[in-house]
C-alpha atoms as a PDB file:
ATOM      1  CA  UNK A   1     -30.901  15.997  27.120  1.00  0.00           C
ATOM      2  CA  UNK A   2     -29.779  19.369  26.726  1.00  0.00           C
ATOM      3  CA  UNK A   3     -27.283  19.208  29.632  1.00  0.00           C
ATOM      4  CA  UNK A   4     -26.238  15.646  27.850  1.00  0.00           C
ATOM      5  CA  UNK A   5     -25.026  17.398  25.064  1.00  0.00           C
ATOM      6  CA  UNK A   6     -23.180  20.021  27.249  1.00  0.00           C
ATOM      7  CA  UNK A   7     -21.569  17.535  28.503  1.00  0.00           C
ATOM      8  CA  UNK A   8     -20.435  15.684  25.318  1.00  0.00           C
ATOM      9  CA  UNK A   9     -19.344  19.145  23.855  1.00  0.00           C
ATOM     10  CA  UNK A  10     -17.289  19.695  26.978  1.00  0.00           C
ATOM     11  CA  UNK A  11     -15.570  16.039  26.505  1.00  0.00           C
ATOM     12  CA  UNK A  12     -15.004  16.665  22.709  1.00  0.00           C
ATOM     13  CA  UNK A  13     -13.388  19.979  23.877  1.00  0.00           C
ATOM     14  CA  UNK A  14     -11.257  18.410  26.101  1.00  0.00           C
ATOM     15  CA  UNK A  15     -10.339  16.076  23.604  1.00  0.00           C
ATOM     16  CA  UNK A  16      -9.683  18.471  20.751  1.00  0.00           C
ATOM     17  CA  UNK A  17      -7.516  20.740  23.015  1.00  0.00           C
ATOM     18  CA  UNK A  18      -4.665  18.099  23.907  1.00  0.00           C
ATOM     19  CA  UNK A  19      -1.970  18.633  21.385  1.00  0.00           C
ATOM     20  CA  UNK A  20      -1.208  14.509  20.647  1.00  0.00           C
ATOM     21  CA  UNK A  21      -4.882  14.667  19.047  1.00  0.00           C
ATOM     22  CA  UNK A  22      -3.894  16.542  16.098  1.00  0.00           C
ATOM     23  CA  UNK A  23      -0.677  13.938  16.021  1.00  0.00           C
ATOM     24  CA  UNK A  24      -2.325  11.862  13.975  1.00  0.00           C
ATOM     25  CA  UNK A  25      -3.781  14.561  11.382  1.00  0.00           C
ATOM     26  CA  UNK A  26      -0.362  16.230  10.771  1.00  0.00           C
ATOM     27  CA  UNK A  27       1.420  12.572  10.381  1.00  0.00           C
ATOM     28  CA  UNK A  28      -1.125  11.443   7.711  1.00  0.00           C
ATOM     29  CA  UNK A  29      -1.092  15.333   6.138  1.00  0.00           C
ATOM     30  CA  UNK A  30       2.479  14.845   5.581  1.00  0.00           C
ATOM     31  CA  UNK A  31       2.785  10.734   4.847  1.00  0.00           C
ATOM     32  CA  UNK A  32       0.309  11.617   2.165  1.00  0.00           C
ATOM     33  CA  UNK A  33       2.595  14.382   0.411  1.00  0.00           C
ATOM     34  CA  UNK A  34       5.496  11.538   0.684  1.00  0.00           C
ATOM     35  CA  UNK A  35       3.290   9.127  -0.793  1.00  0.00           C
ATOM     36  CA  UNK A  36       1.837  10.922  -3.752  1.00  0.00           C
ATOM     37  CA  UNK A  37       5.475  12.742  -4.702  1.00  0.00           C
ATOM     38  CA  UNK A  38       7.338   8.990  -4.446  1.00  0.00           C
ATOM     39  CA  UNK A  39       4.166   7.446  -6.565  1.00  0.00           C
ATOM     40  CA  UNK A  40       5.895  10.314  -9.655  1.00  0.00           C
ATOM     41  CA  UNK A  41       9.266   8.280  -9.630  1.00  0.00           C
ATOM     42  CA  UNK A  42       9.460   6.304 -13.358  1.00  0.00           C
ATOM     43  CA  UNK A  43      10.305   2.889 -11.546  1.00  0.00           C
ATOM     44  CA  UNK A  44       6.779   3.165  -9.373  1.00  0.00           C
ATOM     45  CA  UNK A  45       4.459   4.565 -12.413  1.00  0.00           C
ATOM     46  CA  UNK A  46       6.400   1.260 -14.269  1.00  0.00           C
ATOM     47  CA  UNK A  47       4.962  -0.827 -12.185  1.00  0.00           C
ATOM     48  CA  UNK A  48       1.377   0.603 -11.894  1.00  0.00           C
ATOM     49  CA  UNK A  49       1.765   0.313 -16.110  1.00  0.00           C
ATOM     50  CA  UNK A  50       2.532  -3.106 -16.472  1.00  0.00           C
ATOM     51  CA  UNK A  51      -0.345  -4.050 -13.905  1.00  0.00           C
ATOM     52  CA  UNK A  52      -2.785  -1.806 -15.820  1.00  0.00           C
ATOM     53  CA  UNK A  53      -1.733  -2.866 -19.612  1.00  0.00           C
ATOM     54  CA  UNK A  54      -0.966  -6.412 -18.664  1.00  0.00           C
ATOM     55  CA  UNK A  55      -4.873  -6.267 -17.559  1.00  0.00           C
ATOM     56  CA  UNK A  56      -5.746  -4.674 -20.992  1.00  0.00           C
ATOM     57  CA  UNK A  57      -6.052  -1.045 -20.110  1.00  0.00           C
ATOM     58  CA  UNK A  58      -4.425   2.168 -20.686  1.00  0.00           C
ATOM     59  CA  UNK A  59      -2.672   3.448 -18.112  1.00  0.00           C
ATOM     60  CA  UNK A  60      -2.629   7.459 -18.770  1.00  0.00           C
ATOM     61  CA  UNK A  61      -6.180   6.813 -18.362  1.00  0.00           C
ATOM     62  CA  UNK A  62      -6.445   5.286 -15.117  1.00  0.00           C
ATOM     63  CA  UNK A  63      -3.344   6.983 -13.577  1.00  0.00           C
ATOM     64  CA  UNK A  64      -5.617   9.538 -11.866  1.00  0.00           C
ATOM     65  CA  UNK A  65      -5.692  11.365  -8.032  1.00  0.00           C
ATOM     66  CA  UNK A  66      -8.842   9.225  -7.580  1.00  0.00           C
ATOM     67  CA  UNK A  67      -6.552   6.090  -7.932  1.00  0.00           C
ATOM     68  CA  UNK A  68      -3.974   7.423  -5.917  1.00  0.00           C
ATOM     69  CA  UNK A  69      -6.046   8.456  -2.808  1.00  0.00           C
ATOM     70  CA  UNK A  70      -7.241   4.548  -2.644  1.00  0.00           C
ATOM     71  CA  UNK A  71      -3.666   3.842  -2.789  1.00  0.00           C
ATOM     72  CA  UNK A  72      -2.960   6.098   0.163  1.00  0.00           C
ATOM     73  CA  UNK A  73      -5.797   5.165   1.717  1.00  0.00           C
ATOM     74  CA  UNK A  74      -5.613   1.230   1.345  1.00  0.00           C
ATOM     75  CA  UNK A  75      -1.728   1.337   2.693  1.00  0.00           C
ATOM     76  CA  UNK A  76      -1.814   3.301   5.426  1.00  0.00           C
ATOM     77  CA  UNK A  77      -4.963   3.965   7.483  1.00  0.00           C
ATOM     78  CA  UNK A  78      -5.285   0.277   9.253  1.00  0.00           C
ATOM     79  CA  UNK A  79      -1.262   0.688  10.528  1.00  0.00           C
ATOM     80  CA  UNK A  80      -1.517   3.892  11.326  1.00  0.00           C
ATOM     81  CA  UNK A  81      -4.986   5.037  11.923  1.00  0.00           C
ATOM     82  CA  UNK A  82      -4.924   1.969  14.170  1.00  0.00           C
ATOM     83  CA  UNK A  83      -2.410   4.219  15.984  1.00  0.00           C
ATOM     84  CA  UNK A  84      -3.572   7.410  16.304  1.00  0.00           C
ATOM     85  CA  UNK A  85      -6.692   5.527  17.064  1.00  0.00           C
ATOM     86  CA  UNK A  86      -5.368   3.543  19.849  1.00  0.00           C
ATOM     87  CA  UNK A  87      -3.964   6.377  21.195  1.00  0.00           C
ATOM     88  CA  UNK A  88      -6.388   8.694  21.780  1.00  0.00           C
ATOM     89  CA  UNK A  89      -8.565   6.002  23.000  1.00  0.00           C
ATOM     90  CA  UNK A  90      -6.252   4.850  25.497  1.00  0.00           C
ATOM     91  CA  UNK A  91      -6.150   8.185  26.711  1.00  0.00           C
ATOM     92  CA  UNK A  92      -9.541   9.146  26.942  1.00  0.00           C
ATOM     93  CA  UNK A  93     -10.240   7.789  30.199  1.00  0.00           C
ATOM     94  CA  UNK A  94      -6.990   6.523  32.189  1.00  0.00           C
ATOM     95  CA  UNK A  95      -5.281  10.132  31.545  1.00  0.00           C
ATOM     96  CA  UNK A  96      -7.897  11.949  33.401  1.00  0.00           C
ATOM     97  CA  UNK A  97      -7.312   8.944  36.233  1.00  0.00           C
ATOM     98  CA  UNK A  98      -3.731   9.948  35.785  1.00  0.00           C
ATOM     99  CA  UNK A  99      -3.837  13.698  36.536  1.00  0.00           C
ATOM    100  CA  UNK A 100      -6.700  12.929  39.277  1.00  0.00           C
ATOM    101  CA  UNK A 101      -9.018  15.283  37.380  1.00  0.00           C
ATOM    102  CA  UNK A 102     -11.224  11.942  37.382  1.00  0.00           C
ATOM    103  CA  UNK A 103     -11.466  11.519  41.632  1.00  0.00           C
ATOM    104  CA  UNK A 104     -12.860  15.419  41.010  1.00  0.00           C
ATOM    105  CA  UNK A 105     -15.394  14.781  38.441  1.00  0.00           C
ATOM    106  CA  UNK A 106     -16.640  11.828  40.451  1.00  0.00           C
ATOM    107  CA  UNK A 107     -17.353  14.051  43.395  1.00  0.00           C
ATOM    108  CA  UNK A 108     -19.964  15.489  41.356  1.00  0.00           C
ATOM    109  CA  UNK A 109     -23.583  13.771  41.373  1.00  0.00           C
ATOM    110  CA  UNK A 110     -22.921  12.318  38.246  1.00  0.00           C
ATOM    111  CA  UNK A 111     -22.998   8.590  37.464  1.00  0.00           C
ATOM    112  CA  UNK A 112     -19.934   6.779  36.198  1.00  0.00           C
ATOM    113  CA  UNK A 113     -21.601   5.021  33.529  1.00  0.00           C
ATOM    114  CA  UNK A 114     -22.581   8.829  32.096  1.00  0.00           C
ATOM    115  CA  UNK A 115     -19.089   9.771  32.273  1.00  0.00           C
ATOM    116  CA  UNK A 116     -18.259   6.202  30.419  1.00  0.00           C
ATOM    117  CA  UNK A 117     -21.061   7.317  27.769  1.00  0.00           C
ATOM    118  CA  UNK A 118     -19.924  11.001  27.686  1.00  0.00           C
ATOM    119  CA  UNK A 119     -16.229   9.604  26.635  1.00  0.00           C
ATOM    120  CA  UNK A 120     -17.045   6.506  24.682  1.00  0.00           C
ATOM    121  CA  UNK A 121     -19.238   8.836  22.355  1.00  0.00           C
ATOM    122  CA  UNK A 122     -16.148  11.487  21.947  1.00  0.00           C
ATOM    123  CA  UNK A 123     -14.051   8.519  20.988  1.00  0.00           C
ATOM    124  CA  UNK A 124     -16.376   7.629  18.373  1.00  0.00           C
ATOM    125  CA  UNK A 125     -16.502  10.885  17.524  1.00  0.00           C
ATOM    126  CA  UNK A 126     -12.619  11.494  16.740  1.00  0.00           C
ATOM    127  CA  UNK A 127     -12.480   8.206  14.581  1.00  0.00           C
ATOM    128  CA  UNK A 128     -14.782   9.718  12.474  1.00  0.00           C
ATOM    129  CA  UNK A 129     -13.333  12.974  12.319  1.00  0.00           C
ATOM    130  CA  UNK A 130      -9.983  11.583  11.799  1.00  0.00           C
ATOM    131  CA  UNK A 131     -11.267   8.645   8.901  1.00  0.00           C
ATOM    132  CA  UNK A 132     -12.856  11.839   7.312  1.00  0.00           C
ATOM    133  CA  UNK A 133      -9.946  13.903   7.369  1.00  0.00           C
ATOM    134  CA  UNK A 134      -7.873  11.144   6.169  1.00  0.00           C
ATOM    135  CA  UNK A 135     -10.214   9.995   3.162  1.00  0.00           C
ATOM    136  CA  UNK A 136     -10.794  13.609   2.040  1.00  0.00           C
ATOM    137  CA  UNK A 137      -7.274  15.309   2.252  1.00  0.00           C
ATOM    138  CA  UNK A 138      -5.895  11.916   0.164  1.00  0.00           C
ATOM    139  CA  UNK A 139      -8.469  12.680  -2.867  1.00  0.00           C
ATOM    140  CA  UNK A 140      -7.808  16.020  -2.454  1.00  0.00           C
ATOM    141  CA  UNK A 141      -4.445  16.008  -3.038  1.00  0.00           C
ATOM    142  CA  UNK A 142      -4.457  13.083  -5.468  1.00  0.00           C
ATOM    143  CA  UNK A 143      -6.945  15.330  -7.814  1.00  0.00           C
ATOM    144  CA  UNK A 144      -4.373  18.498  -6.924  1.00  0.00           C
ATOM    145  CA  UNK A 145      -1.597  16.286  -8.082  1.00  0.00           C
ATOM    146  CA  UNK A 146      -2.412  13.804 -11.328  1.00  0.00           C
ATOM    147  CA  UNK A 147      -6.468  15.373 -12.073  1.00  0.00           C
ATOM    148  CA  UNK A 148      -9.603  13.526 -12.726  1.00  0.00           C
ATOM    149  CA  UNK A 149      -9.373  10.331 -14.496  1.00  0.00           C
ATOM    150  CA  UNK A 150     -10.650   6.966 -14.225  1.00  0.00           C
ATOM    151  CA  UNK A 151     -10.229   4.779 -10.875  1.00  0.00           C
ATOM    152  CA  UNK A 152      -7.819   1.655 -10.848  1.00  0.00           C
ATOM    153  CA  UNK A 153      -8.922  -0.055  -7.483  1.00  0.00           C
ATOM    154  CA  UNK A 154      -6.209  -2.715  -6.862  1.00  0.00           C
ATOM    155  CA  UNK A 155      -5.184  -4.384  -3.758  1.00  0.00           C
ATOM    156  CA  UNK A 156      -3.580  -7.797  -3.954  1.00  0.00           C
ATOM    157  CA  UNK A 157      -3.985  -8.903  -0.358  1.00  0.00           C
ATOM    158  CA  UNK A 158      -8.256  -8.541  -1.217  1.00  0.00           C
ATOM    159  CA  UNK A 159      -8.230 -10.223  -4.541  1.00  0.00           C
ATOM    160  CA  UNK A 160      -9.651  -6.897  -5.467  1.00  0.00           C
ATOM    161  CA  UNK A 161      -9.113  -5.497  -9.098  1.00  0.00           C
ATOM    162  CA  UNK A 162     -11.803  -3.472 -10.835  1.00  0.00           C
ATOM    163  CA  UNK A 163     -11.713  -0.345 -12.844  1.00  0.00           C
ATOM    164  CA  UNK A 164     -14.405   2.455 -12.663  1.00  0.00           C
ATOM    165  CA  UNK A 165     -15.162   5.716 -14.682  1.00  0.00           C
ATOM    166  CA  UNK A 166     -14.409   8.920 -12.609  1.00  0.00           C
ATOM    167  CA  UNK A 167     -18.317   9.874 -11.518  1.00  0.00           C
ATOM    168  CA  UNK A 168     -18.942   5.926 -10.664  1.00  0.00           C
ATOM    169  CA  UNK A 169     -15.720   5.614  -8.933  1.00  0.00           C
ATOM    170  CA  UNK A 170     -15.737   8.630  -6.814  1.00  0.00           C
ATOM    171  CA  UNK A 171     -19.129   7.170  -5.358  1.00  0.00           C
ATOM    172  CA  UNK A 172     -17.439   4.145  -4.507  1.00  0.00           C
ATOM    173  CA  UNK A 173     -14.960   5.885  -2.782  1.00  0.00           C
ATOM    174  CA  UNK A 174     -17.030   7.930  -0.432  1.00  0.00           C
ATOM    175  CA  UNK A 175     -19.044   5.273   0.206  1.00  0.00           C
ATOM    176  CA  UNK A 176     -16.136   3.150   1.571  1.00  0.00           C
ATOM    177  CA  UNK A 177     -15.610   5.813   4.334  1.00  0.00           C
ATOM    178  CA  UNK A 178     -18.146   4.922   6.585  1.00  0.00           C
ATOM    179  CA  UNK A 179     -17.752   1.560   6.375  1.00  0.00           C
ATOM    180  CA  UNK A 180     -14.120   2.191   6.937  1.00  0.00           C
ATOM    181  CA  UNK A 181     -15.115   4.470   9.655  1.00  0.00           C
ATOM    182  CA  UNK A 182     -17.195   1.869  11.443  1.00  0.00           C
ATOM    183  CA  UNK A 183     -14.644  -1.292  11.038  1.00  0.00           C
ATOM    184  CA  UNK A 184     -12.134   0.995  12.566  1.00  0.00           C
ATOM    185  CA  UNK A 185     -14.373   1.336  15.341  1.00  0.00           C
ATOM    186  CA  UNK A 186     -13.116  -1.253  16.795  1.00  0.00           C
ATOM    187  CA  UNK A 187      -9.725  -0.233  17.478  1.00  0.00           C
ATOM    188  CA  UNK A 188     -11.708   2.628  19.632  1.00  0.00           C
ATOM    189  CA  UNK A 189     -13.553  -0.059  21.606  1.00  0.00           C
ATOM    190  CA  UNK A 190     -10.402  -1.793  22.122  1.00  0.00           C
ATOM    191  CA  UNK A 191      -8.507   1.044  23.180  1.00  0.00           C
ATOM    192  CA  UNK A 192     -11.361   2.473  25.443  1.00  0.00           C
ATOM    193  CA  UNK A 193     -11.740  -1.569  27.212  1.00  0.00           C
ATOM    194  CA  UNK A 194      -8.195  -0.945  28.043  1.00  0.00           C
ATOM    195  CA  UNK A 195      -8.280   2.575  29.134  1.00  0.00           C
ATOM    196  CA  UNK A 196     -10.546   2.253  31.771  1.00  0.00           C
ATOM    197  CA  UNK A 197      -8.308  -0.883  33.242  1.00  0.00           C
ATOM    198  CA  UNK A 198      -6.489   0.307  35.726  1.00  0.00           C
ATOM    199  CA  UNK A 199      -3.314   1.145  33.324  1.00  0.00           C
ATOM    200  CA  UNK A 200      -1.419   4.095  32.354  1.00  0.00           C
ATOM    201  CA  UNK A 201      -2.776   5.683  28.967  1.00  0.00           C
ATOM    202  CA  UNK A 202       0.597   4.433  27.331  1.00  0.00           C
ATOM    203  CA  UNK A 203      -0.083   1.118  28.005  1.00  0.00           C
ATOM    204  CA  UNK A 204      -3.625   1.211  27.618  1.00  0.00           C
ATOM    205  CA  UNK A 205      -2.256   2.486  24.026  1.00  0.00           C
ATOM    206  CA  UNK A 206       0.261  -0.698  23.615  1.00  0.00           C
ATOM    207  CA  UNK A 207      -1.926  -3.080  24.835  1.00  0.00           C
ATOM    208  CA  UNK A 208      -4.492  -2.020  21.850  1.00  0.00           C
ATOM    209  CA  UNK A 209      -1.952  -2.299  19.473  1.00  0.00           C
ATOM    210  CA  UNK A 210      -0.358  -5.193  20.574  1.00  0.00           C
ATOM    211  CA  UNK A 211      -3.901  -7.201  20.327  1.00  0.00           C
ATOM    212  CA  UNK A 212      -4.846  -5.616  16.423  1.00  0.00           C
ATOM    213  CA  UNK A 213      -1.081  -6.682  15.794  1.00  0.00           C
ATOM    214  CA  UNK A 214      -1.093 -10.321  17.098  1.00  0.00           C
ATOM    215  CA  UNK A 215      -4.438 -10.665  15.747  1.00  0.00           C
ATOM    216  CA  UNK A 216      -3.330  -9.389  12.068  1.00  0.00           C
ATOM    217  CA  UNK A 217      -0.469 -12.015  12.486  1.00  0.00           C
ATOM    218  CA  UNK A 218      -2.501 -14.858  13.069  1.00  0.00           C
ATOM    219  CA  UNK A 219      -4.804 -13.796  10.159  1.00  0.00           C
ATOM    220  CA  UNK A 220      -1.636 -14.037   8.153  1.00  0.00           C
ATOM    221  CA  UNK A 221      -0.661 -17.155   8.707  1.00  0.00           C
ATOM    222  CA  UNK A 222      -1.764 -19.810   6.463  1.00  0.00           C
ATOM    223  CA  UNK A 223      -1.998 -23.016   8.894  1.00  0.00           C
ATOM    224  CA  UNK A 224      -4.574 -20.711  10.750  1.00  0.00           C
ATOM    225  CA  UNK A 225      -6.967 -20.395   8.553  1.00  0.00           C
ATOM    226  CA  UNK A 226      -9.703 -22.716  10.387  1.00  0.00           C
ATOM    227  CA  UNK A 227      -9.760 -19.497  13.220  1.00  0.00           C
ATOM    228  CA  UNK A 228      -9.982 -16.830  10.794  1.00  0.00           C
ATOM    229  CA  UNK A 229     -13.179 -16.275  11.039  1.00  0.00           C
ATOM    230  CA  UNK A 230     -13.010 -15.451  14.875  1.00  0.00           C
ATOM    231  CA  UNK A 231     -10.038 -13.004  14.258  1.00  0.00           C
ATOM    232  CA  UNK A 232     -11.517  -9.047  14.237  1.00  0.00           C
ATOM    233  CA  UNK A 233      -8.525  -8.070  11.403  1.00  0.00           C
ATOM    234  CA  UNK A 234     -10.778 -10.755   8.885  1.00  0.00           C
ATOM    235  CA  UNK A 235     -13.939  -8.975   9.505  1.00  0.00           C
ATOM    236  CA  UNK A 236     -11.990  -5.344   9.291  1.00  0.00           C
ATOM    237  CA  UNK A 237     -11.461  -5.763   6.201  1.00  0.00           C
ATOM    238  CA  UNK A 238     -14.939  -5.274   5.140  1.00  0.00           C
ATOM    239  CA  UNK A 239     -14.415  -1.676   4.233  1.00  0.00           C
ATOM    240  CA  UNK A 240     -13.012  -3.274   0.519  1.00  0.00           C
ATOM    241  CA  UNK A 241     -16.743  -4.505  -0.398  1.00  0.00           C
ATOM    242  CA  UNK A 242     -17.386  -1.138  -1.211  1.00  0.00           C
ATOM    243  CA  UNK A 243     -15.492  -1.453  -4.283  1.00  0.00           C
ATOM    244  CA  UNK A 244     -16.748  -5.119  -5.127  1.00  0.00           C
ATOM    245  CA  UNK A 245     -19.701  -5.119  -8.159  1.00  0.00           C
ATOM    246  CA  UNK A 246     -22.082  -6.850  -7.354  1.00  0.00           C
ATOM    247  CA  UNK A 247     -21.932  -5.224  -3.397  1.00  0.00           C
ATOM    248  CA  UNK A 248     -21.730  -8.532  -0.810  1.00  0.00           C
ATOM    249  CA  UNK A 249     -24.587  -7.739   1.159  1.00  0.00           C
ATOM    250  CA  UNK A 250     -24.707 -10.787   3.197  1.00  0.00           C
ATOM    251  CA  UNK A 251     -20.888 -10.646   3.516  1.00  0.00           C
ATOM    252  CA  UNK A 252     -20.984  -7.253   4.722  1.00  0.00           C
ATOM    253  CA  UNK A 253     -23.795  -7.487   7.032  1.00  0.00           C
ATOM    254  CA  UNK A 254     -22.179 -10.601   8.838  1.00  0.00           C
ATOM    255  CA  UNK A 255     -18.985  -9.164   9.146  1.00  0.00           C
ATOM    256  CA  UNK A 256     -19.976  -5.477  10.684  1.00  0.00           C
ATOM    257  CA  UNK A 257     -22.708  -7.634  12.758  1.00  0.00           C
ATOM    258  CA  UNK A 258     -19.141 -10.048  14.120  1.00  0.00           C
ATOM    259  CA  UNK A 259     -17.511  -6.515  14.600  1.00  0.00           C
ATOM    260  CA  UNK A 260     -20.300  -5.028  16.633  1.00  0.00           C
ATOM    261  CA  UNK A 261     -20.982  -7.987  18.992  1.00  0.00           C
ATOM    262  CA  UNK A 262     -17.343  -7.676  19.807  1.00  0.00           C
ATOM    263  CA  UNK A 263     -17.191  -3.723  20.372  1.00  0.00           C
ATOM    264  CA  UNK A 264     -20.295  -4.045  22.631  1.00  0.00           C
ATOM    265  CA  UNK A 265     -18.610  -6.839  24.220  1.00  0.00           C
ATOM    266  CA  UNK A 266     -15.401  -5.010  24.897  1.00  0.00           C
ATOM    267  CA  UNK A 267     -17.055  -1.759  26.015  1.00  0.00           C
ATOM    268  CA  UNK A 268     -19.159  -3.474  28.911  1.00  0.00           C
ATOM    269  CA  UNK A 269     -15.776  -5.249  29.899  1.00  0.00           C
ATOM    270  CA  UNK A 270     -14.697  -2.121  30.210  1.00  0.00           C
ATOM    271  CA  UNK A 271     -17.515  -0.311  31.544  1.00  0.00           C
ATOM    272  CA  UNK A 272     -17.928  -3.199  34.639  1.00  0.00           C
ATOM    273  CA  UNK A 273     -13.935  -2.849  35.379  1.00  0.00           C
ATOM    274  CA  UNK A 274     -14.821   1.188  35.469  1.00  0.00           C
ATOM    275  CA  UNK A 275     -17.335   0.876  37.949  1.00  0.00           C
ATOM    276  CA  UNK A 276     -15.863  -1.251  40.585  1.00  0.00           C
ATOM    277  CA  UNK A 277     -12.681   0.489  40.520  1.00  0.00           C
ATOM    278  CA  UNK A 278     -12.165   2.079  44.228  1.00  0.00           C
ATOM    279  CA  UNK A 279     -10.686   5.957  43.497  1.00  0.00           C
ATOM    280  CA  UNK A 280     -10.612   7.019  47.384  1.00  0.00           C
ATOM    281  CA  UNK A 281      -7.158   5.501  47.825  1.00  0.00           C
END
């Protein structure tokens, strides 16, 4: 177990040293700071107003960073944590097949599902790191920017509207992360299916995005809405019962339990086209 761990720690710091990894950190560091200065201009705080006094509330109120870091949040990390995402995972495994460091680590009395494990694990790991990092640094600089205040959760798309003190609405918010954490989980799986094809790791990378894309298309379109169901972008969307009072248990449970079936299902696909790949020639 010990030399498991060694071996994860060595994958993560592998991971952690390629420079594209941190791509996705800086880009959402910076989209944030765009997002929060363009959410001062009159026209956009005009907007938020009507919603919020049109609803029957006051909008100095409700106009908080807590509000704001959904807003970031809600907007962005699908598109592009789906990217970032996608593209570490479809590195993880067919870069080290590019640069032939995998042919070495094979020589070593190690089995390939291990390796698999070992890399599937520090994929899960980054998502985390990187849903974290997003989550936090958006109510960070939200409460840096506009203070505490009371939380205005609004998203169209969701039919979600609901309105929450600051010490209630912060606990919604945290507790959305790991459910958004775990739906986005399946962008990993996806990307980490892909990456152990036998593909370059940038279109390993496309071939994830191209899939979440089509799928979120689909989803779109009204005349499909007898295949919803069996589309993974409807069951993503989870992450938004956090914010729903009463919580959708059921909902929830069937949704993440749709999302893990097909993660497990894409990880063994991957796994079996791993293991019969021939890496003498």
């Amino acid at each position: 177990m010990i030399l498991f761990f060694r071996q994860l720690w060595g994958e993560l710091w592998k991971l952690f040293a390629r420079k594209r990894t941190y791509i996705g950190f800086v880009a959402f560091l910076a989209l944030e700071v765009i997002i929060l200065i363009l959410y001062q201009l009159p026209p956009v705080q005009r907007s938020f107003r009507h919603i919020m006094e049109k609803a029957g509330y006051g909008f100095d109120g409700y106009f908080s960073g807590l509000t704001l870091a959904f807003q970031v949040v809600c907007w962005t990390v699908f598109l592009l944590g789906g990217l970032y995402i996608a593209l570490v995972g479809g590195d993880i495994v067919a870069k080290e097949v590019e640069d032939g460091t995998m042919r070495m680590t094979l020589c070593r009395p190690v089995s390939r599902t291990r390796i698999l494990v070992l890399k599937l694990l520090a994929s899960i790991i980054y998502t985390a790191v990187l849903t974290v990092f997003i989550g936090t640094s958006a109510l960070v600089l939200g409460l840096l920017r506009q203070g505490r205040g009371g939380f205005f959760v609004y998203q169209p798309l969701q039919n979600l509207f609901a309105l929450y003190d600051f010490g209630p609405g912060l606990q919604h918010y945290f507790s959305s992360l790991p459910l958004l954490c775990i739906t986005l989980l399946t962008v990993t799986s996806l990307a980490f299916m892909f990456s152990c094809f036998n593909m370059k790791p940038a279109a390993a990378t496309i071939c994830t995005l191209t899939y979440i894309t089509t799928d979120n298309i689909f989803r779109n379109v009204p005349y499909f809405e007898s295949i919803k169901y069996w589309l993974v972008t409807s069951h993503i969307e989870t992450w938004y019962n956090a914010y729903r009072v009463p919580f959708p248990w059921f909902q929830t449970v069937e949704d993440l339990a749709f999302l893990f079936g097909f993660d497990a299902t894409v990880i063994l696909i991957g796994m079996i086209a791993f293991s019969v790949r021939d890496f003498k020639s």
